[in-house]
Protein backbone atom coordinates (compact mmCIF):
# COMPACT_ATOMS: atom_id res chain seq x y z
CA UNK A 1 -5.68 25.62 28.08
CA UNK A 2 -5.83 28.92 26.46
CA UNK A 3 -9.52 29.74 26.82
CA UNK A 4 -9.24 28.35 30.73
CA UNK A 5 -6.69 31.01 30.97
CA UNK A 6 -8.51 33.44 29.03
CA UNK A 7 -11.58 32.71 31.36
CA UNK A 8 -9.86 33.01 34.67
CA UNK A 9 -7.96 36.13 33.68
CA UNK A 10 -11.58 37.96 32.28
CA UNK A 11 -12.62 36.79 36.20
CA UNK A 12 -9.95 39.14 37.70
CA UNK A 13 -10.90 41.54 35.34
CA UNK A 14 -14.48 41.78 36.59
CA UNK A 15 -13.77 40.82 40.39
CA UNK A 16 -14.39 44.58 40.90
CA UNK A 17 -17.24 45.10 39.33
CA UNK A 18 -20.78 44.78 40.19
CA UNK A 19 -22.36 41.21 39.43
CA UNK A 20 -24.90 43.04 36.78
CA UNK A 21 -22.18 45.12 34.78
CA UNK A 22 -19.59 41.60 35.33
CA UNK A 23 -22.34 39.03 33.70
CA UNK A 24 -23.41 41.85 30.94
CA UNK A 25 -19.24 41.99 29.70
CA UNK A 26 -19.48 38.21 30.18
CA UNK A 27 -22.11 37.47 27.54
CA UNK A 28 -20.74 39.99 24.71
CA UNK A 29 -17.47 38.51 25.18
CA UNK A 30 -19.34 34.94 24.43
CA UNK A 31 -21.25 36.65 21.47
CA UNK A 32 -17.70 37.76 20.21
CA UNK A 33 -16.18 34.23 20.58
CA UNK A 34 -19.86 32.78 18.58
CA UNK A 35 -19.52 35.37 15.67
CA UNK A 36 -15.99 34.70 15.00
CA UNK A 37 -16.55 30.38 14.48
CA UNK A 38 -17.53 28.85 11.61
CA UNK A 39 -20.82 26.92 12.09
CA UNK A 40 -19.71 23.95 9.81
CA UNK A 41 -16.95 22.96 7.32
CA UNK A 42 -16.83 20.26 5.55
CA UNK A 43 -13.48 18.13 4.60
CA UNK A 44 -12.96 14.77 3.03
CA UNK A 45 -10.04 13.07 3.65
CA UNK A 46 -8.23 10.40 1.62
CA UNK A 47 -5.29 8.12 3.25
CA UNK A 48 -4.36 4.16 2.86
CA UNK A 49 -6.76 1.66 4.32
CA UNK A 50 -4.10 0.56 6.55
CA UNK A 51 -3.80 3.62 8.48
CA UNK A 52 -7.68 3.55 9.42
CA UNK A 53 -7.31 3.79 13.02
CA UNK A 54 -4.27 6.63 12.84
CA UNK A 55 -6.19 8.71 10.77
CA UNK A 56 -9.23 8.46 12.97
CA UNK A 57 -7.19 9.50 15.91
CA UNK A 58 -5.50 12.58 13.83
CA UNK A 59 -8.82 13.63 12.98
CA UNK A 60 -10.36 13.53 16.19
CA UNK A 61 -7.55 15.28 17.96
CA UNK A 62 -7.73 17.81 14.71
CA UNK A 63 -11.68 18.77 15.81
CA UNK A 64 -10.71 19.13 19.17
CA UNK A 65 -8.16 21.27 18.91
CA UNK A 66 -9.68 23.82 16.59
CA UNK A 67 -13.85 23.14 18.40
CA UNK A 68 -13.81 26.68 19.09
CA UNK A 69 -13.68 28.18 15.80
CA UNK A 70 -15.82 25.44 13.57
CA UNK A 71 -17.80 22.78 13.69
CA UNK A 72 -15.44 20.70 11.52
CA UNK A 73 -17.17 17.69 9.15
CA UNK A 74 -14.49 15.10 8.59
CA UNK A 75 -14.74 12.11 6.18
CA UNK A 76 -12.33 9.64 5.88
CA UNK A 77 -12.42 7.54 2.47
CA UNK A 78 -9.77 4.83 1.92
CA UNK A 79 -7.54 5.73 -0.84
CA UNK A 80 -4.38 3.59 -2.33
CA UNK A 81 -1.13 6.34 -1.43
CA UNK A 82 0.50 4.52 -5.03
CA UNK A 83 -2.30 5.50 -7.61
CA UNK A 84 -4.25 8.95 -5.40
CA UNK A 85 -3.11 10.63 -8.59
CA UNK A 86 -5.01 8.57 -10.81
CA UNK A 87 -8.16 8.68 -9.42
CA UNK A 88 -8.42 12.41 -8.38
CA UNK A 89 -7.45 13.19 -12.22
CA UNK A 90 -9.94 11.44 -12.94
CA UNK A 91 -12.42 14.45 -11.62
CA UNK A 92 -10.63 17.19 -9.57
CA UNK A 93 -13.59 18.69 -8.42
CA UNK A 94 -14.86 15.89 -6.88
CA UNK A 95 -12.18 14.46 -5.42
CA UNK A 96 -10.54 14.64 -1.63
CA UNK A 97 -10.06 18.05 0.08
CA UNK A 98 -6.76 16.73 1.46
CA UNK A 99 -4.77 13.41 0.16
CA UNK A 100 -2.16 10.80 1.07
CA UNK A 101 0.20 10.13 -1.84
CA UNK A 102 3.70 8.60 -3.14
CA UNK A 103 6.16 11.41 -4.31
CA UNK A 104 6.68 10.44 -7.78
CA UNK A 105 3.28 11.59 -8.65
CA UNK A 106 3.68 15.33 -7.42
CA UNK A 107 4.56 16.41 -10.74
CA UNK A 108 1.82 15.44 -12.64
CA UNK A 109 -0.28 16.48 -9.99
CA UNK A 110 1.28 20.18 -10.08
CA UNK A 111 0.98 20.05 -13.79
CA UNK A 112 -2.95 19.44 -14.20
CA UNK A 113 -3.32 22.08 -11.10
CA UNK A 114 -4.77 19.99 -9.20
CA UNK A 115 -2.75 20.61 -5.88
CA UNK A 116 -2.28 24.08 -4.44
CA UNK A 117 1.15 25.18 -2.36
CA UNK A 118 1.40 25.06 0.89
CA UNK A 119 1.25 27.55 3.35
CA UNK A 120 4.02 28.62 5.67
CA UNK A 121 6.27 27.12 2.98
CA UNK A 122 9.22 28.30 4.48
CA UNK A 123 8.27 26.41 8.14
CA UNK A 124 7.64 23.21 6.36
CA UNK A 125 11.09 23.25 4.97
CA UNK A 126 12.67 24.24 8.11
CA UNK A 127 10.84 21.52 9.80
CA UNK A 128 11.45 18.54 7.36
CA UNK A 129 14.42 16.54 6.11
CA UNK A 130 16.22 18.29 3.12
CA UNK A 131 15.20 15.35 0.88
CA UNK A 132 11.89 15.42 1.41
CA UNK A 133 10.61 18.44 1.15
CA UNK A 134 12.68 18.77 -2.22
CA UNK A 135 10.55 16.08 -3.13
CA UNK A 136 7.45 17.64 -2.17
CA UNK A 137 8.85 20.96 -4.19
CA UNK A 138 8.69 21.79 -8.01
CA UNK A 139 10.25 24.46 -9.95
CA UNK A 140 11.43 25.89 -6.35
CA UNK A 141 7.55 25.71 -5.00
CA UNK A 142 6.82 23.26 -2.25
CA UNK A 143 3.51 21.75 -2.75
CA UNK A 144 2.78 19.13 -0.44
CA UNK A 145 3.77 18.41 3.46
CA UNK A 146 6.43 15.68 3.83
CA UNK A 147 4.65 13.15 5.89
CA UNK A 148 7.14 10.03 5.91
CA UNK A 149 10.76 9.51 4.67
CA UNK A 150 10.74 5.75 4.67
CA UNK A 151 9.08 4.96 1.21
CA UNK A 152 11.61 2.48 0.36
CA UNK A 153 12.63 -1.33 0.21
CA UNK A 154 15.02 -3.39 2.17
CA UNK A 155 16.21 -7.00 3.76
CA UNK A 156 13.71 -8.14 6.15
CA UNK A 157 14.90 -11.31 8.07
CA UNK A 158 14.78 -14.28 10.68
CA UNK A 159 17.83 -13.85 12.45
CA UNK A 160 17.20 -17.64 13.91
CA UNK A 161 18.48 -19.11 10.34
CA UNK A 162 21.01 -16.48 9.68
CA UNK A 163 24.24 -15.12 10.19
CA UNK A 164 25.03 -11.44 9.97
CA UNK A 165 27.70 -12.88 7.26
CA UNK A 166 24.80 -14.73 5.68
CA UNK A 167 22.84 -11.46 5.12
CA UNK A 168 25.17 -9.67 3.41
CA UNK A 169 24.70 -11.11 -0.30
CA UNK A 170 21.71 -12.97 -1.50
CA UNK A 171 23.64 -15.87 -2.46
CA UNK A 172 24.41 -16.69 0.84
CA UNK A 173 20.72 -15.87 1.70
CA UNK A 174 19.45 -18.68 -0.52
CA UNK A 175 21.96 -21.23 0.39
CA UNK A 176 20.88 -20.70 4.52
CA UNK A 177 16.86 -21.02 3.25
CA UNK A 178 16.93 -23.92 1.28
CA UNK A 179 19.14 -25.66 3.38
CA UNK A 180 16.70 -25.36 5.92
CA UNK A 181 13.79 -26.34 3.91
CA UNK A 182 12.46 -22.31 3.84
CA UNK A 183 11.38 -19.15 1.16
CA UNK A 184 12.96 -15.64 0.26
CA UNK A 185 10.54 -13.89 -1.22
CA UNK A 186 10.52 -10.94 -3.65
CA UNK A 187 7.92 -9.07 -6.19
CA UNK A 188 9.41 -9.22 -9.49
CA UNK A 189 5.94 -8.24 -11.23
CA UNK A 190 6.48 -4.84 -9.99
CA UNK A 191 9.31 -2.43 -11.77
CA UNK A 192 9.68 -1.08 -8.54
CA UNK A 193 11.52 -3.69 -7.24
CA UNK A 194 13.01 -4.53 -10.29
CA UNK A 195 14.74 -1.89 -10.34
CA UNK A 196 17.22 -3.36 -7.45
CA UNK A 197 18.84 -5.11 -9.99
CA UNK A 198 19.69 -2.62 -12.76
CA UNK A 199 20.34 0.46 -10.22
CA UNK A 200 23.97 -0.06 -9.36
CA UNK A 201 24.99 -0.94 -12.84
CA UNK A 202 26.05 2.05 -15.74
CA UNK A 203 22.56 1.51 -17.39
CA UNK A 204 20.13 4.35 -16.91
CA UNK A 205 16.53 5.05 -16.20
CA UNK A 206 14.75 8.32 -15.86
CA UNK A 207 12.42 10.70 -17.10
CA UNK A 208 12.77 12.72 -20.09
CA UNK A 209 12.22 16.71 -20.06
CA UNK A 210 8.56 16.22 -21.07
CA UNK A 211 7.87 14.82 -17.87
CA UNK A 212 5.93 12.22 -19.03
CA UNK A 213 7.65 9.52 -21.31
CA UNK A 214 11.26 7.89 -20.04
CA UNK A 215 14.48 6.79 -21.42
CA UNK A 216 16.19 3.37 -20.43
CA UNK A 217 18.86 1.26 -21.37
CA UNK A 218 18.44 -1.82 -19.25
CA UNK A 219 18.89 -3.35 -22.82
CA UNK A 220 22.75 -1.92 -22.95
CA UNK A 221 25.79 -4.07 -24.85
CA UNK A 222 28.25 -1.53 -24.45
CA UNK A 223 28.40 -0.89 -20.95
CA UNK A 224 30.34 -2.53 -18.27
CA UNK A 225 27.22 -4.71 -16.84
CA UNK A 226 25.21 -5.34 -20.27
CA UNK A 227 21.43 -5.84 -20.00
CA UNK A 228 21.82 -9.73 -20.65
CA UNK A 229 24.21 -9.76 -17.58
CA UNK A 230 21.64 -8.90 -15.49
CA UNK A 231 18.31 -10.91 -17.04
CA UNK A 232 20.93 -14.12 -16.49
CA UNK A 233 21.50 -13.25 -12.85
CA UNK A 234 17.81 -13.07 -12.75
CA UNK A 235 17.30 -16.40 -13.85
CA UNK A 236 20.21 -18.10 -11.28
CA UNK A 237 18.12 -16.82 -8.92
CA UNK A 238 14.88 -17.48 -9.95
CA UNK A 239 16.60 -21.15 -10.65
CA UNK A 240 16.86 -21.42 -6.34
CA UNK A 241 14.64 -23.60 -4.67
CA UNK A 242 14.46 -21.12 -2.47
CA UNK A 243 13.16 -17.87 -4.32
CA UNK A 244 10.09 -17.18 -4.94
CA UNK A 245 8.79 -13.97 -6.27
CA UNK A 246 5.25 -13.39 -5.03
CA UNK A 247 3.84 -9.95 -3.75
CA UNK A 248 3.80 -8.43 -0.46
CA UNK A 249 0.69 -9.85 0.78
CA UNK A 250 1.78 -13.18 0.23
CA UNK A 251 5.34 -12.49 1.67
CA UNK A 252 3.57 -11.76 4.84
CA UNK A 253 1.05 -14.67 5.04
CA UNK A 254 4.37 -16.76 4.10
CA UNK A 255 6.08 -15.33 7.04
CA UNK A 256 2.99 -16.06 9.42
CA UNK A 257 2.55 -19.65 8.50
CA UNK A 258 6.67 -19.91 8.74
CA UNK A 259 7.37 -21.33 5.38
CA UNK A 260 9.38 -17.74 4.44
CA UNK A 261 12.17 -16.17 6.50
CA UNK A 262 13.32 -13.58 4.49
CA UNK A 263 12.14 -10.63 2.16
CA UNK A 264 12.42 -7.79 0.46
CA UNK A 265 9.54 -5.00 1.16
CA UNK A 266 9.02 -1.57 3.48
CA UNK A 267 8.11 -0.15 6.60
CA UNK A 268 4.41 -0.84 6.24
CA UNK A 269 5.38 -4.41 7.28
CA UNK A 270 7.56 -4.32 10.08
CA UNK A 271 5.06 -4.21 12.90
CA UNK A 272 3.61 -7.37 11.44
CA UNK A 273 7.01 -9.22 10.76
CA UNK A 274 8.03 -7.71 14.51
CA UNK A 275 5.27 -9.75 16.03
CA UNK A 276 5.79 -12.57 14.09
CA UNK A 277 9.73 -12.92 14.60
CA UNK A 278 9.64 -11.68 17.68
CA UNK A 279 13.40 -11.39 19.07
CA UNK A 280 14.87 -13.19 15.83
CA UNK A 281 12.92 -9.79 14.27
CA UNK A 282 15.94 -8.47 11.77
CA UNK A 283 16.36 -5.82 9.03
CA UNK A 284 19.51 -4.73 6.80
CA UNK A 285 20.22 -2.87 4.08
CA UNK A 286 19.47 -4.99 0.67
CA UNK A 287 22.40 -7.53 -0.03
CA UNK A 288 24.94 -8.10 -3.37
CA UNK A 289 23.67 -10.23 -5.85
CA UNK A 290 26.10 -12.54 -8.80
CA UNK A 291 26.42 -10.70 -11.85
CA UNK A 292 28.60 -10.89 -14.50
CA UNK A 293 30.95 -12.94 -12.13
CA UNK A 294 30.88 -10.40 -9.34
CA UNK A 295 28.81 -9.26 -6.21
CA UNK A 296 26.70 -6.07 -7.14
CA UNK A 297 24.93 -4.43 -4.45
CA UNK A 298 21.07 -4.42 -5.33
CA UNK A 299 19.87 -1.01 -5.11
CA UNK A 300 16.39 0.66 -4.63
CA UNK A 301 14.27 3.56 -4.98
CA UNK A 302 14.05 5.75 -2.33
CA UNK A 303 10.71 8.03 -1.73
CA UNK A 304 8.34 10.04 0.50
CA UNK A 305 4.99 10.26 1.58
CA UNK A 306 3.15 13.58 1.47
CA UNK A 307 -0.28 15.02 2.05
CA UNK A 308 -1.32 17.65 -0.59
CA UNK A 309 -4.53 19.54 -0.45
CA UNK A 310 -6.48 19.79 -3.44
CA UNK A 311 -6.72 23.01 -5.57
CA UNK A 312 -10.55 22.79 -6.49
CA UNK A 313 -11.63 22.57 -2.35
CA UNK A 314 -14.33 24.39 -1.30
CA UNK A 315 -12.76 24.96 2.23
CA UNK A 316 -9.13 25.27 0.96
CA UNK A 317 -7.65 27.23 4.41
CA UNK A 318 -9.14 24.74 6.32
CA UNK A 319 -7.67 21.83 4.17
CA UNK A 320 -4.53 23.90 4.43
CA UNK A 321 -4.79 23.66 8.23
CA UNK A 322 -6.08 19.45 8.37
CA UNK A 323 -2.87 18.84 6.15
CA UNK A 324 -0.52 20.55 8.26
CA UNK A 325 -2.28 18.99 11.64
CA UNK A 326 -1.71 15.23 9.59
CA UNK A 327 2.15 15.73 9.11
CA UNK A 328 3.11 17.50 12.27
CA UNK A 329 5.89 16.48 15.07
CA UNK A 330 3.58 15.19 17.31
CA UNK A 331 1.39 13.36 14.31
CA UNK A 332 4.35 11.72 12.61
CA UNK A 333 5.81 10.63 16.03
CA UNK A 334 2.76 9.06 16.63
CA UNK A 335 2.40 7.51 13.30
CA UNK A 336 6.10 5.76 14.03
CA UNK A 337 4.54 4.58 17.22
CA UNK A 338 1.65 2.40 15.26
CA UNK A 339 2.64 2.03 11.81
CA UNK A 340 6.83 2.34 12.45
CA UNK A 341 6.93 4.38 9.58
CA UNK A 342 9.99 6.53 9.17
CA UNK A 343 9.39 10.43 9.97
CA UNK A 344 10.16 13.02 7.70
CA UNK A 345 10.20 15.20 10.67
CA UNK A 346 13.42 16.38 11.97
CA UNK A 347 12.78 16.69 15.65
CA UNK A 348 10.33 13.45 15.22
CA UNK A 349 13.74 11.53 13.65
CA UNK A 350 16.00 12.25 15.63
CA UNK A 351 13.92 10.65 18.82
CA UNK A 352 15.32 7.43 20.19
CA UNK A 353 12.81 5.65 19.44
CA UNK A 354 13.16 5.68 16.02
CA UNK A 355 16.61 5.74 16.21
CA UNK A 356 16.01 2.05 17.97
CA UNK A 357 14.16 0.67 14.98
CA UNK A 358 15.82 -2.16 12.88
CA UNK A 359 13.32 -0.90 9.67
CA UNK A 360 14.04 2.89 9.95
CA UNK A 361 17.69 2.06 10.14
CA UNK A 362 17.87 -0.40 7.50
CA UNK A 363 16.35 2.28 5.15
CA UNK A 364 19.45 4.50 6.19
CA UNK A 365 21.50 2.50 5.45
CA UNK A 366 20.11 0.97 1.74
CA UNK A 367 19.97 5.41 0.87
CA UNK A 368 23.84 5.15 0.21
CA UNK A 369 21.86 3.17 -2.81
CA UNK A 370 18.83 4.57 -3.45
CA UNK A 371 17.18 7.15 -6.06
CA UNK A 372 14.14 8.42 -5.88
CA UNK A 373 11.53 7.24 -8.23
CA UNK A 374 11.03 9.48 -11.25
CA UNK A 375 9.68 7.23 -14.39
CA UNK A 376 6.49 7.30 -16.45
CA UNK A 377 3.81 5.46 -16.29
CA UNK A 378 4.74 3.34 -19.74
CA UNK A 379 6.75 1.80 -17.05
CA UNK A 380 5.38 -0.66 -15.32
CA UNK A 381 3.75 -2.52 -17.44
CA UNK A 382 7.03 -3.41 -19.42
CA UNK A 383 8.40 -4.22 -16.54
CA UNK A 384 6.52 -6.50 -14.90
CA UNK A 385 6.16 -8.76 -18.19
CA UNK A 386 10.06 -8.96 -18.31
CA UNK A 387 10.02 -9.62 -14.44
CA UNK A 388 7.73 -12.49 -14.46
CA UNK A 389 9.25 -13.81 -17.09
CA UNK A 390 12.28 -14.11 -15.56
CA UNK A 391 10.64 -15.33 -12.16
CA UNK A 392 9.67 -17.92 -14.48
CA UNK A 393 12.59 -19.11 -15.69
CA UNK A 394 12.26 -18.18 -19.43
CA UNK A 395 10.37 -20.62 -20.02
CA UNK A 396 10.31 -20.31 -23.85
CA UNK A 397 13.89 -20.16 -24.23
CA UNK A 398 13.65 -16.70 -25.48
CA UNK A 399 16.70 -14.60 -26.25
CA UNK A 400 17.32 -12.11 -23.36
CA UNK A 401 18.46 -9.64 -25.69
CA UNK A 402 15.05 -9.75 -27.59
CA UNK A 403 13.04 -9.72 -24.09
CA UNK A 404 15.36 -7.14 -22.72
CA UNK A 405 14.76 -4.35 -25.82
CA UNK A 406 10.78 -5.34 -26.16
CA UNK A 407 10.91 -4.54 -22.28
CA UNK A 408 12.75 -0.87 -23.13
CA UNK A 409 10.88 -0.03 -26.56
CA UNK A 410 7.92 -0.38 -24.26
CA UNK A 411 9.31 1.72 -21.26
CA UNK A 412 10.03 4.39 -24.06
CA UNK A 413 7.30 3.83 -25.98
CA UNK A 414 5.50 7.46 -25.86
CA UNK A 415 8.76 9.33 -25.98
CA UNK A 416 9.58 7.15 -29.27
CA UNK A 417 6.03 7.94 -30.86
């Protein structure tokens, strides 16, 4: 639009002139417009597998948009979002121009400078939920654009066998499954979701001040829900017929082939579970669970997507530029549109359409009960040994204390040592 304006208003300029002195202001103003683009830059991008054909389209509409000043080289490699930080600290140098990533690995990120700040800092904030660009932000320095605000867990499902009553604890959940012969599903080999259990109770896990090693005391006996409270809970509802614990690839195969009709996962499912359910399609927050003779609402960690560019690019302004393109209004509406992924976007969030959506709202409404993730990486491991050994039932007979402070003198090994 702008150089068919600029065009037609350089024609009025010249309608005067003689056709010689006309076509000989014509061509230096197209020798201008030639000296001042880029003949080629070159940018790889990483993002999740899944979002092949949304990145394709962002990328495409990216080169169009900015044809006149380069010739712009775009790769596209396929990049987990939950380990980017891994493998480009692995070699910097040689990794993505511009990357997809999980919030909880900003830190480290900023730490080994390997991610510069972004530009127009103050626009990015404006533009953005308050939550997530404090999560894209360290030290007061914002260092990645927010790209989702959805990076969470909740109740996914099939309103044909429940109630809205039925939905609101887990017990209730079971019961309504196995009476009618079907699965819940949830991944206990992942701390992740683990941590729904322990995150409404007094016991505590976080990072230390060293930003690398944690503290936890999921293996409490003085505090109001003790650690064994919980691993026993565990078991009753491993014990269900119902439950299984399996991960989220097999949650949505077991939803396809109907055996399971209700889990615990994110957004990145709910197109898939949307087409499968169809109008019996449900979400909610996460339900209570028994413990310690009570209902305790399950909780959750709450997180953000962000695109970061990398500090060692070659073509760092023009990274600057493809990150900003990836996470704008229009991009994140779109992405809602394919993916139904939650927009960190203000304007973008605040659309109907998203407003409309049983996932987005579901992870409103589990926030009241969510934290965002900050633990070390001593953590999972720990904590997927304890969680399939309760999703198997203990079958040693081991004493939950014992499993519940090898679990925690792993988690806080490094700060111990």
């Amino acid at each position: 639009m702008c150089m068919g304006f600029l065009f037609l208003f350089s024609g009025c300029q010249s309608a005067g002139k003689g056709t010689e002195e006309a076509q000989k202001e014509s061509a230096e103003e197209a020798g201008l417009e030639e000296s001042q683009r880029e003949d080629s830059v070159s940018l790889t991008l990483w993002g999740a597998e899944e979002d092949k054909e949304l990145l394709a389209q962002m990328v495409e509409s990216f080169q169009k948009e900015y044809a006149s000043e380069a010739q712009l080289e775009i790769s596209i490699a396929y990049q987990s979002e939950s380990n980017c930080k891994d493998v480009l600290l692995d070699d910097p140098e040689g990794g993505a121009d511009v990357f997809t990533f999980a919030d909880d690995q900003l830190r480290a990120l900023v730490a080994a400078g390997a991610v510069s700040p972004v530009e127009n800092e103050e626009q990015v904030r404006s533009a953005n939920v308050q939550g997530a660009w404090e999560a894209a932000s360290v030290n007061g320095t914002t260092y990645a654009y927010p790209m989702t605000a959805d990076n969470g867990y909740f109740l996914y499902y099939n309103k044909a066998y429940f109630t809205e009553e039925d939905i609101k604890s887990l017990d209730t959940i079971l019961k309504a499954a196995k009476d009618a012969g079907k699965k819940v599903t949830m991944d206990w080999s992942s701390g992740w979701y683990l941590y729904s259990f322990f995150g409404c109770t007094d016991m505590t896990l976080g990072l230390n001040e060293d930003g690398v090693s944690n503290y936890c005391t999921w293996n409490a006996t003085d505090t109001a829900i003790k650690g064994t409270d919980v691993a026993q809970a565990l078991l009753d509802v491993a014990a269900s017929s119902a439950f299984t614990s399996c991960t989220d690839t097999d949650f949505v195969e077991g939803v396809k082939d109907g055996k399971v009709i209700a889990g615990i996962s994110g957004v990145w499912n709910a197109t898939i579970l949307r087409e499968a359910w169809g109008e019996d399609y449900g979400a909610a927050k996460l339900p209570t669970y028994t413990c310690a003779g009570q209902q305790l609402q399950m909780a959750s960690f709450a997180g953000y997507k962000m695109v970061g560019v990398n500090a060692y690019s070659k073509n760092e302004a023009w990274a600057q530029k493809l990150a900003a393109w990836i996470t704008n209004e229009e991009n994140q509406r779109l992405r809602f549109v394919q993916r139904e992924q939650g927009p960190s976007n203000l304007n973008a969030a605040n659309s109907p359409e998203v407003k409309a959506s049983p996932a987005i709202q579901a992870v409103i409404m589990q926030s009241e009960f969510a934290s965002l993730q900050y633990v070390g990486g001593e953590f999972w491991e720990p904590a997927q040994a304890f969680g399939n050994q309760m999703a198997a039932g203990n079958p040693q007979n081991e004493e939950l204390q014992e499993l519940l402070d090898a679990m925690v003198e792993g988690i806080t090994l490094s700060y111990n040592q």
